[in-house]
C-alpha atoms as a PDB file:
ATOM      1  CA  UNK A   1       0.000   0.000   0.000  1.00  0.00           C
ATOM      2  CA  UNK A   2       1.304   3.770  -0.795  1.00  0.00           C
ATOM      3  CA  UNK A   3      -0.683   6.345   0.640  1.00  0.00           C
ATOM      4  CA  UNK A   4      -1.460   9.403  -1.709  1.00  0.00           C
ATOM      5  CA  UNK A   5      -3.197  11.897   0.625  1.00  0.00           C
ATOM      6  CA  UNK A   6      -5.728  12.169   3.697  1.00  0.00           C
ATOM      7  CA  UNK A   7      -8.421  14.705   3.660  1.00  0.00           C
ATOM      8  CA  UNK A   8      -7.745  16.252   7.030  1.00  0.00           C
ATOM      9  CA  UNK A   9      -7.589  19.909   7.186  1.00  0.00           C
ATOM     10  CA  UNK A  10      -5.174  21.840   9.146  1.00  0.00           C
ATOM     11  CA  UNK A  11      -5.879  25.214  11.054  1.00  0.00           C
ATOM     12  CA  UNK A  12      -2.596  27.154  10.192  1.00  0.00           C
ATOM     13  CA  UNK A  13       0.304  26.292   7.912  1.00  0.00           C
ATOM     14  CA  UNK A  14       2.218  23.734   8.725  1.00  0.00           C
ATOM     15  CA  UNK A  15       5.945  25.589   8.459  1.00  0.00           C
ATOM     16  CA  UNK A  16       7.887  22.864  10.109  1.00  0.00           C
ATOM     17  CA  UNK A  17       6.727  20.014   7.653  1.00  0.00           C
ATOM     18  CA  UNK A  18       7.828  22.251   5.312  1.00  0.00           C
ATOM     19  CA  UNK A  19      10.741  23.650   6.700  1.00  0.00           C
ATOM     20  CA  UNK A  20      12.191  19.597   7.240  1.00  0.00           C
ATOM     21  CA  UNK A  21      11.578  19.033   3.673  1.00  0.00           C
ATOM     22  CA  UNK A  22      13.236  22.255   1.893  1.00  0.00           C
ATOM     23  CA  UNK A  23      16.024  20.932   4.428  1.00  0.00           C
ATOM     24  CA  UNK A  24      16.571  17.287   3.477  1.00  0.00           C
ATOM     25  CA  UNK A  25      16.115  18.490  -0.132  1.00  0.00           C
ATOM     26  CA  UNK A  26      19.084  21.064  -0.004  1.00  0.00           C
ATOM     27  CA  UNK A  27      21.010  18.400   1.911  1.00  0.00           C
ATOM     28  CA  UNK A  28      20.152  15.840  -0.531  1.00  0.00           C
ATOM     29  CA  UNK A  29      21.123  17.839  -3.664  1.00  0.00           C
ATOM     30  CA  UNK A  30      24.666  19.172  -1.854  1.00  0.00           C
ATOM     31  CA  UNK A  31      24.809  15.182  -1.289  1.00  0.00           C
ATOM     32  CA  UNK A  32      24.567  14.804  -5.378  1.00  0.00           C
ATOM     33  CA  UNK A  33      27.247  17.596  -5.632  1.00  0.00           C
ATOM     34  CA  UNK A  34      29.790  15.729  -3.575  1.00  0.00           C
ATOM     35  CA  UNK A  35      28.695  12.593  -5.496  1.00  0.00           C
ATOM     36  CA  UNK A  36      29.790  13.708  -8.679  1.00  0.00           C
ATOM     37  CA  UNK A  37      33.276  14.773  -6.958  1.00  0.00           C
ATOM     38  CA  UNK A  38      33.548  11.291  -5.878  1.00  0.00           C
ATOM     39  CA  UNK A  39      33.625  12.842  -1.865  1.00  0.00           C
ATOM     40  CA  UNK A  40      30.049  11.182  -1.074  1.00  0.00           C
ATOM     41  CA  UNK A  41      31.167   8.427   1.108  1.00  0.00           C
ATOM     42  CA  UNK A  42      33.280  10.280   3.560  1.00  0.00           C
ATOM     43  CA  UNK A  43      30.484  12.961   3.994  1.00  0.00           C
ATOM     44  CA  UNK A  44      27.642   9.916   4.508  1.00  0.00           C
ATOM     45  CA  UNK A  45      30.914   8.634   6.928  1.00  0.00           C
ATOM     46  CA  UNK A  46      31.550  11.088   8.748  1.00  0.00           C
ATOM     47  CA  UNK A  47      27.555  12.672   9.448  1.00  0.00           C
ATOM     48  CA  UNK A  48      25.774   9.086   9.287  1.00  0.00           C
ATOM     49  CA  UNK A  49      25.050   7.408  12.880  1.00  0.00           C
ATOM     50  CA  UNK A  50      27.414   4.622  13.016  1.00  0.00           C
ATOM     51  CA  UNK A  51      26.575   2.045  15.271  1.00  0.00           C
ATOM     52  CA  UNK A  52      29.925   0.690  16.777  1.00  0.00           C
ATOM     53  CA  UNK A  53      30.977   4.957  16.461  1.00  0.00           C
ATOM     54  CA  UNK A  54      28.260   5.880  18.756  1.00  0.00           C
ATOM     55  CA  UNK A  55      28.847   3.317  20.896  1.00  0.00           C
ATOM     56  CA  UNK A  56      32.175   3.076  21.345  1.00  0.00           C
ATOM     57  CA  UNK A  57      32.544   6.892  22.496  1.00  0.00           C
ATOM     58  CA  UNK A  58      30.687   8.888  24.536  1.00  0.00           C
ATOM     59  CA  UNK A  59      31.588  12.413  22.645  1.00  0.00           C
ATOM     60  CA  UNK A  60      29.136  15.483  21.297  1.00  0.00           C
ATOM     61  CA  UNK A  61      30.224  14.057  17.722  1.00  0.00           C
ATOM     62  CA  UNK A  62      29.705  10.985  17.750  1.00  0.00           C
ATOM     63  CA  UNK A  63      25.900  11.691  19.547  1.00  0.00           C
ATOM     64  CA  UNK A  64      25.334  14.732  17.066  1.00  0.00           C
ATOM     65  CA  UNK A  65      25.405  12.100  14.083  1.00  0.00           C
ATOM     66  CA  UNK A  66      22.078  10.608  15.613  1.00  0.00           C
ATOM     67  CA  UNK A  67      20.673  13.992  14.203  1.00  0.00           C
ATOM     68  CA  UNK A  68      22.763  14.986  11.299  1.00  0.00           C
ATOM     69  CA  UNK A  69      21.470  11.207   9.808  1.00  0.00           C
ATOM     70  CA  UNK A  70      18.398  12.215   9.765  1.00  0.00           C
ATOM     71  CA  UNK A  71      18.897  14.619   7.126  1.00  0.00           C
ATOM     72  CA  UNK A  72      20.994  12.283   4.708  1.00  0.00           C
ATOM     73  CA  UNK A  73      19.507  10.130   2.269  1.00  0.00           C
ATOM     74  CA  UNK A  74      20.554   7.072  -0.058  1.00  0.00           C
ATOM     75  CA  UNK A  75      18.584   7.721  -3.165  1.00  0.00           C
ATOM     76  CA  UNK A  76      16.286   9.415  -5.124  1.00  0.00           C
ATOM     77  CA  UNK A  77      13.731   6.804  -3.955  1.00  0.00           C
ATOM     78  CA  UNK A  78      15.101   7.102  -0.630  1.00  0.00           C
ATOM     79  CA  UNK A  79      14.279  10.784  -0.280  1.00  0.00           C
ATOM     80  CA  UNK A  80      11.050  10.459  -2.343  1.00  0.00           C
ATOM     81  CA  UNK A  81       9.633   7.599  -0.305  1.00  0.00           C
ATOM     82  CA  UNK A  82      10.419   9.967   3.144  1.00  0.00           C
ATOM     83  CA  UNK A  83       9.239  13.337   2.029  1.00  0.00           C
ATOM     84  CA  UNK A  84       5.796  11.615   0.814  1.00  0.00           C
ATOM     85  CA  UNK A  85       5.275  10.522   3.954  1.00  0.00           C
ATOM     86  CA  UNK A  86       5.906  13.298   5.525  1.00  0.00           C
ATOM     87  CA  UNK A  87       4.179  15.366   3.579  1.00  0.00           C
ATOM     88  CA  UNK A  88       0.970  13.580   4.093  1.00  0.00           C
ATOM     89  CA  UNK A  89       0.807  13.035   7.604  1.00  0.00           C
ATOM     90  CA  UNK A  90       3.395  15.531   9.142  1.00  0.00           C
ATOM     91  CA  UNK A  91       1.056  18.526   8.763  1.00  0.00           C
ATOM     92  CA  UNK A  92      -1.688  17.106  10.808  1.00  0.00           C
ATOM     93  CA  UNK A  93       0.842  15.958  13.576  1.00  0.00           C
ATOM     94  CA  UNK A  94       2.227  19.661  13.729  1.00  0.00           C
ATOM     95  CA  UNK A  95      -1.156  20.944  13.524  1.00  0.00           C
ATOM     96  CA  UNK A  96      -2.254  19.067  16.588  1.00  0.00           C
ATOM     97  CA  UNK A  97       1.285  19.839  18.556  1.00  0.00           C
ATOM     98  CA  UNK A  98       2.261  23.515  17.242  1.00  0.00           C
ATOM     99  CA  UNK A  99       5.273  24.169  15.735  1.00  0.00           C
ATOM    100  CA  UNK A 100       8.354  23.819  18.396  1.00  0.00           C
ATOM    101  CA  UNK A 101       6.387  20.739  20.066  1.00  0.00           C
ATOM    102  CA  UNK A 102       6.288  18.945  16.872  1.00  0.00           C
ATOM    103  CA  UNK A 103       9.988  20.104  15.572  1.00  0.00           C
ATOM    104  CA  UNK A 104      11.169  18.604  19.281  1.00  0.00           C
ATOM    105  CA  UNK A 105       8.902  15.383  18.925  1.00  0.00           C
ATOM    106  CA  UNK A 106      10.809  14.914  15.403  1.00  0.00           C
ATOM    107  CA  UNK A 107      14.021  15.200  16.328  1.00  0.00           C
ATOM    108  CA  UNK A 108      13.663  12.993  20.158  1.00  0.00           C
ATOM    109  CA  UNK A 109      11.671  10.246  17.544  1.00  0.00           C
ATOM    110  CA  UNK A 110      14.457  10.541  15.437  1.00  0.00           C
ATOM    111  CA  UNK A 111      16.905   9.792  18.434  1.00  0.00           C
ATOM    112  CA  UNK A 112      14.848   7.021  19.511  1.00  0.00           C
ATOM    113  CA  UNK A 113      15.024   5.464  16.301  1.00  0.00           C
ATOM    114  CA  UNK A 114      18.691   6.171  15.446  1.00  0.00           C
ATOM    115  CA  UNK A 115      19.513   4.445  19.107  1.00  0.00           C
ATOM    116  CA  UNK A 116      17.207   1.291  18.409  1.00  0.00           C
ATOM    117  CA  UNK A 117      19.298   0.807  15.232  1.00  0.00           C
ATOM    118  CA  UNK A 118      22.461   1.303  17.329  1.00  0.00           C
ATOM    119  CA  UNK A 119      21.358  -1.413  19.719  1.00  0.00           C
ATOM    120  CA  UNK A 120      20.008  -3.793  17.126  1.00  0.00           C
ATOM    121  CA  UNK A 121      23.922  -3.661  15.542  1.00  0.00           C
ATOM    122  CA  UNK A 122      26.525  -2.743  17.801  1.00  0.00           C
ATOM    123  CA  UNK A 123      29.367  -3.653  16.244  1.00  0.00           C
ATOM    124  CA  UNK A 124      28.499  -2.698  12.563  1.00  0.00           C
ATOM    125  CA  UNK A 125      30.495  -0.067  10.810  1.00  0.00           C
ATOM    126  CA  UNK A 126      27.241   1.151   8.429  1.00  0.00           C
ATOM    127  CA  UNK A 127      26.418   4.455   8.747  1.00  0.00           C
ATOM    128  CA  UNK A 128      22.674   4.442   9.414  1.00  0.00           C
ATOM    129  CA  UNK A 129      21.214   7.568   7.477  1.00  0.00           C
ATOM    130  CA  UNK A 130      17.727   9.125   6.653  1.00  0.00           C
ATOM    131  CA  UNK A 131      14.578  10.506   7.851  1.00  0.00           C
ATOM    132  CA  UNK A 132      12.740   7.478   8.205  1.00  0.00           C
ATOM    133  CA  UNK A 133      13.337   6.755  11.378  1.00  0.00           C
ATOM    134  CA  UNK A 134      11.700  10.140  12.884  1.00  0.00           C
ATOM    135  CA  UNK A 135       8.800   9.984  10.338  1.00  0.00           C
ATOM    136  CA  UNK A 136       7.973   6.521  11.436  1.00  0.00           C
ATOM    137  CA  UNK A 137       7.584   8.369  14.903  1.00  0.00           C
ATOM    138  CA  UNK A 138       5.536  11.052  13.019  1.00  0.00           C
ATOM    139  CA  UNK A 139       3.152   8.037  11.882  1.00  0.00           C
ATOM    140  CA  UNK A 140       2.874   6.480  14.959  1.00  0.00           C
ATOM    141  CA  UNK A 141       1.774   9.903  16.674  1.00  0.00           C
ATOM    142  CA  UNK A 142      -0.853  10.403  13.711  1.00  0.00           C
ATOM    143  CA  UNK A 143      -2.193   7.062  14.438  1.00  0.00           C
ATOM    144  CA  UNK A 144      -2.939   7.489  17.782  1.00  0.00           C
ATOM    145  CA  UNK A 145      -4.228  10.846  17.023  1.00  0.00           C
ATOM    146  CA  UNK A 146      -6.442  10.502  13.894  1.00  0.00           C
ATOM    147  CA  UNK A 147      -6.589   6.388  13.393  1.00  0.00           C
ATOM    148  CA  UNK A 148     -10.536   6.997  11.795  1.00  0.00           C
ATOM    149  CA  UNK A 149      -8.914   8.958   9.215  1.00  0.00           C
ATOM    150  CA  UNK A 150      -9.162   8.275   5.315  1.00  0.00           C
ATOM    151  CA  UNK A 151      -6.063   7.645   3.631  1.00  0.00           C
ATOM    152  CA  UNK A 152      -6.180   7.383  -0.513  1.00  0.00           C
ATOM    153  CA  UNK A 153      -3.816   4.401  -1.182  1.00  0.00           C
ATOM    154  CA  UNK A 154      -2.747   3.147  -3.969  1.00  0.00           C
ATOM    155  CA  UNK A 155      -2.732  -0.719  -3.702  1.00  0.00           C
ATOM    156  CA  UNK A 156      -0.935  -2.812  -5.770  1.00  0.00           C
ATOM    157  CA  UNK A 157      -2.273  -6.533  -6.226  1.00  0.00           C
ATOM    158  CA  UNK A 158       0.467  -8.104  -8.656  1.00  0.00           C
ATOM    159  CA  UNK A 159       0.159  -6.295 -11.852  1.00  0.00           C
ATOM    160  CA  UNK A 160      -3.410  -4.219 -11.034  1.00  0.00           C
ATOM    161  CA  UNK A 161      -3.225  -1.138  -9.041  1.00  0.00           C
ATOM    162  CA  UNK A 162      -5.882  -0.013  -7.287  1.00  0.00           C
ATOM    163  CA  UNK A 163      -6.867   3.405  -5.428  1.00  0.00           C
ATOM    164  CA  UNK A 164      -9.029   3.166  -2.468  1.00  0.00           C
ATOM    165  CA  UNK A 165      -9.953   5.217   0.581  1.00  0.00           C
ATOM    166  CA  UNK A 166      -8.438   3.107   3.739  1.00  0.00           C
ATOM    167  CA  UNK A 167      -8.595   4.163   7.307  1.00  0.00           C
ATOM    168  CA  UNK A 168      -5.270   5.320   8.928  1.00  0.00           C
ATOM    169  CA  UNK A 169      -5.535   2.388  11.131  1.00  0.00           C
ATOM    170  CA  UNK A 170      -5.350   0.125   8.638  1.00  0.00           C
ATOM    171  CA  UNK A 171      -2.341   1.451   6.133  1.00  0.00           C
ATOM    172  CA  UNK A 172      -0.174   2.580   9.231  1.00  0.00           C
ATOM    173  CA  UNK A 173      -0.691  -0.695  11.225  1.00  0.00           C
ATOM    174  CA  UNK A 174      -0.295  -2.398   8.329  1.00  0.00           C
ATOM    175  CA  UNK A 175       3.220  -0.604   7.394  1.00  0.00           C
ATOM    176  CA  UNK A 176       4.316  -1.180  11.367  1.00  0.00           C
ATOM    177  CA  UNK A 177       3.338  -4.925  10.479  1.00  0.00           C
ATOM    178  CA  UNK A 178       5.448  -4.999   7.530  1.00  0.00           C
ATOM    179  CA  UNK A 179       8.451  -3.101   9.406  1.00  0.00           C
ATOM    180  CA  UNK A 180       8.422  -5.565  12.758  1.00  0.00           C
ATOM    181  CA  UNK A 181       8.442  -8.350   9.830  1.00  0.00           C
ATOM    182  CA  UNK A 182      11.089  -7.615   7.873  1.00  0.00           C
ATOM    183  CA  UNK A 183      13.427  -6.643  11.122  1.00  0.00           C
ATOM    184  CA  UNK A 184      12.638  -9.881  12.673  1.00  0.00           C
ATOM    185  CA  UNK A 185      13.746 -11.343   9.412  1.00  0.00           C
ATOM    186  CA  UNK A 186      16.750  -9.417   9.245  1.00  0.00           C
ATOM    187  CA  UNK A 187      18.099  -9.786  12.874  1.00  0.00           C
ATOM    188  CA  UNK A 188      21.271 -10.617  13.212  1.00  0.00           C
ATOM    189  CA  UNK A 189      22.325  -9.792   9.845  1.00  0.00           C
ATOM    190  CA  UNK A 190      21.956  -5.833  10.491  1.00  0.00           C
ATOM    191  CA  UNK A 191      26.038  -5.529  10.014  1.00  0.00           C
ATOM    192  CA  UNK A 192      25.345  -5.842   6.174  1.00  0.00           C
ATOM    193  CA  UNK A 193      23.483  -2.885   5.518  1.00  0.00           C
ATOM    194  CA  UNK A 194      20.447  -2.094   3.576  1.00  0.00           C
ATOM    195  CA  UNK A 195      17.220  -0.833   5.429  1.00  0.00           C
ATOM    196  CA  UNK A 196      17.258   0.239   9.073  1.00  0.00           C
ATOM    197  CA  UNK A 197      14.163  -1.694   9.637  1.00  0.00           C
ATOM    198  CA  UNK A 198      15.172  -1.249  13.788  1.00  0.00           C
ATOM    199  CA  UNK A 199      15.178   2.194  13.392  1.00  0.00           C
ATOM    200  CA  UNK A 200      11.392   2.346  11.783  1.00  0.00           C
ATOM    201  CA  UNK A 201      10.174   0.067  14.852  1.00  0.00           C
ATOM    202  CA  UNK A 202      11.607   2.337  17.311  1.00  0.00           C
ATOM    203  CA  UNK A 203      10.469   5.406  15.628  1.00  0.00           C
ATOM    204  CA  UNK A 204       7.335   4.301  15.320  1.00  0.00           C
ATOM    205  CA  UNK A 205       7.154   2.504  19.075  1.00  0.00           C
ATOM    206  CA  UNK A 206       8.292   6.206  20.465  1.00  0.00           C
ATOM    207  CA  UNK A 207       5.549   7.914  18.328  1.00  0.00           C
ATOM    208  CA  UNK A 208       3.118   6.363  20.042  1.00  0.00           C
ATOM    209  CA  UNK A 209       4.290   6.750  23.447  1.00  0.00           C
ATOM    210  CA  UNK A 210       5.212  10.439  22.959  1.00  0.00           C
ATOM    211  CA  UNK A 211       2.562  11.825  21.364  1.00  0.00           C
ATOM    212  CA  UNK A 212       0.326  12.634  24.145  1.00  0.00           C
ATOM    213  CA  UNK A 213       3.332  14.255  25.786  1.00  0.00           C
ATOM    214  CA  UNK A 214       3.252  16.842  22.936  1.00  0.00           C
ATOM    215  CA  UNK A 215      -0.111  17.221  21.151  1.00  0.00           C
ATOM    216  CA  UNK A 216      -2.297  20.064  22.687  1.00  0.00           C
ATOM    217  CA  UNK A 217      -5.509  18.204  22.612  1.00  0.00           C
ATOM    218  CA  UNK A 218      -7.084  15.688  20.221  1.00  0.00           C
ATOM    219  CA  UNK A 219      -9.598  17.028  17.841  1.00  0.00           C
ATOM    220  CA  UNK A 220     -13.005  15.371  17.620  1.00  0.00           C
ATOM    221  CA  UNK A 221     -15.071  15.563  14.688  1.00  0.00           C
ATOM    222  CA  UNK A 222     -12.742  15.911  11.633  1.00  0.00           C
ATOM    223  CA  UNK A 223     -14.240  15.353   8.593  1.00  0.00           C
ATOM    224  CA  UNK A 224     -12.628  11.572   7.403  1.00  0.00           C
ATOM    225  CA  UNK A 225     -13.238  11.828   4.264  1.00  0.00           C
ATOM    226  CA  UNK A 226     -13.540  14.433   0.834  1.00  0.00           C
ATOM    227  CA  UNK A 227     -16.181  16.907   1.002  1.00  0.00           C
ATOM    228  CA  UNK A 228     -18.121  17.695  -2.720  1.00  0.00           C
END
């Protein structure tokens, strides 16, 4: 499933959503800029969370890189993938925190996440990077706050695709599903790279916990769905 949109509305605009995006965008082109000077890799070194890095000393640098990963990225997919989610559900999140609530729930979800991945491989050498790990806490929060909430989702069975109104419920829980999964699967093995599937669950698992810490009040009585 690959949500499109909800049909939430939002009382102000939502200037931190945006503000993270413009941000991993710039970073992400600079990224592209070293690329092409063949310096990517000790950039993504030296400003990616590296597990057996953060663990192994307990100095401002080596703990700053659980932020500064947030704001790297792999791929054009990579970035893509991030930035849709966060555009669809980040705005409603800030909307129901304010601004500097949700801009600190972001970055101590991010932590969270960054520090589950560092637990789940100590001793690997991979820098961890991307903004996955603090949306994931962004969709856990969302869930909790607006889980009635119609998603359009495109959903792909084998070659048809299909777009359907779902409830928030059911594409979020089924994307924390799909995340628990595929790090179950791949535990053990997390020294060889590839998705930071630990990282999502712990997001996601301090999302929920969080959010009630930082969202003003719940809203009742949203419209779910378009109006015509």
């Amino acid at each position: 499933m690959l949500p499109i949109r909800d049909y939430i509305p939002t009382r102000r605009t939502p200037v931190i959503t945006y503000l993270l995006i413009a941000i991993n965008a710039v970073v992400f082109v600079y990224e592209m800029l070293l690329l092409t000077a063949g310096q990517l890799d000790p950039f993504i070194y030296d400003w990616g969370a590296v597990p057996a890095r953060v663990l192994g000393s307990l100095g401002l640098g080596s703990a700053l890189t659980l932020i500064t990963s947030m704001f790297l990225h792999g791929s054009f997919q990579h970035i893509l993938g991030n930035m849709l989610y966060l555009w669809i559900f980040g705005n409603n999140v800030e909307d129901a925190m304010g601004r500097t609530r949700f801009l600190i729930f972001y970055l101590l979800t991010g932590i969270v996440s960054g520090l589950a991945q560092v637990f789940a491989s100590p001793g690997s050498d991979v820098p961890a990077i991307g903004a996955s790990g603090a949306i994931a806490g962004v969709l856990g929060g969302y869930l909790l706050l607006y889980p009635q909430a119609r998603v359009s989702t495109l959903i792909f069975l084998g070659i048809f695709v299909r777009l359907a109104e779902v409830p928030a419920i059911i594409v979020l829980g089924f994307w924390f599903v799909l995340q628990l999964f595929n790090g179950v699967a791949a535990f053990g093995i997390a020294e060889m790279g590839g998705v930071a599937w630990f990282a999502h669950i712990g997001g996601f698992l301090a999302g929920l916990i969080l959010v009630k810490l930082f969202a003003r009040r719940q809203r009742d009585a949203l419209p779910t769905r378009r109006l015509l």
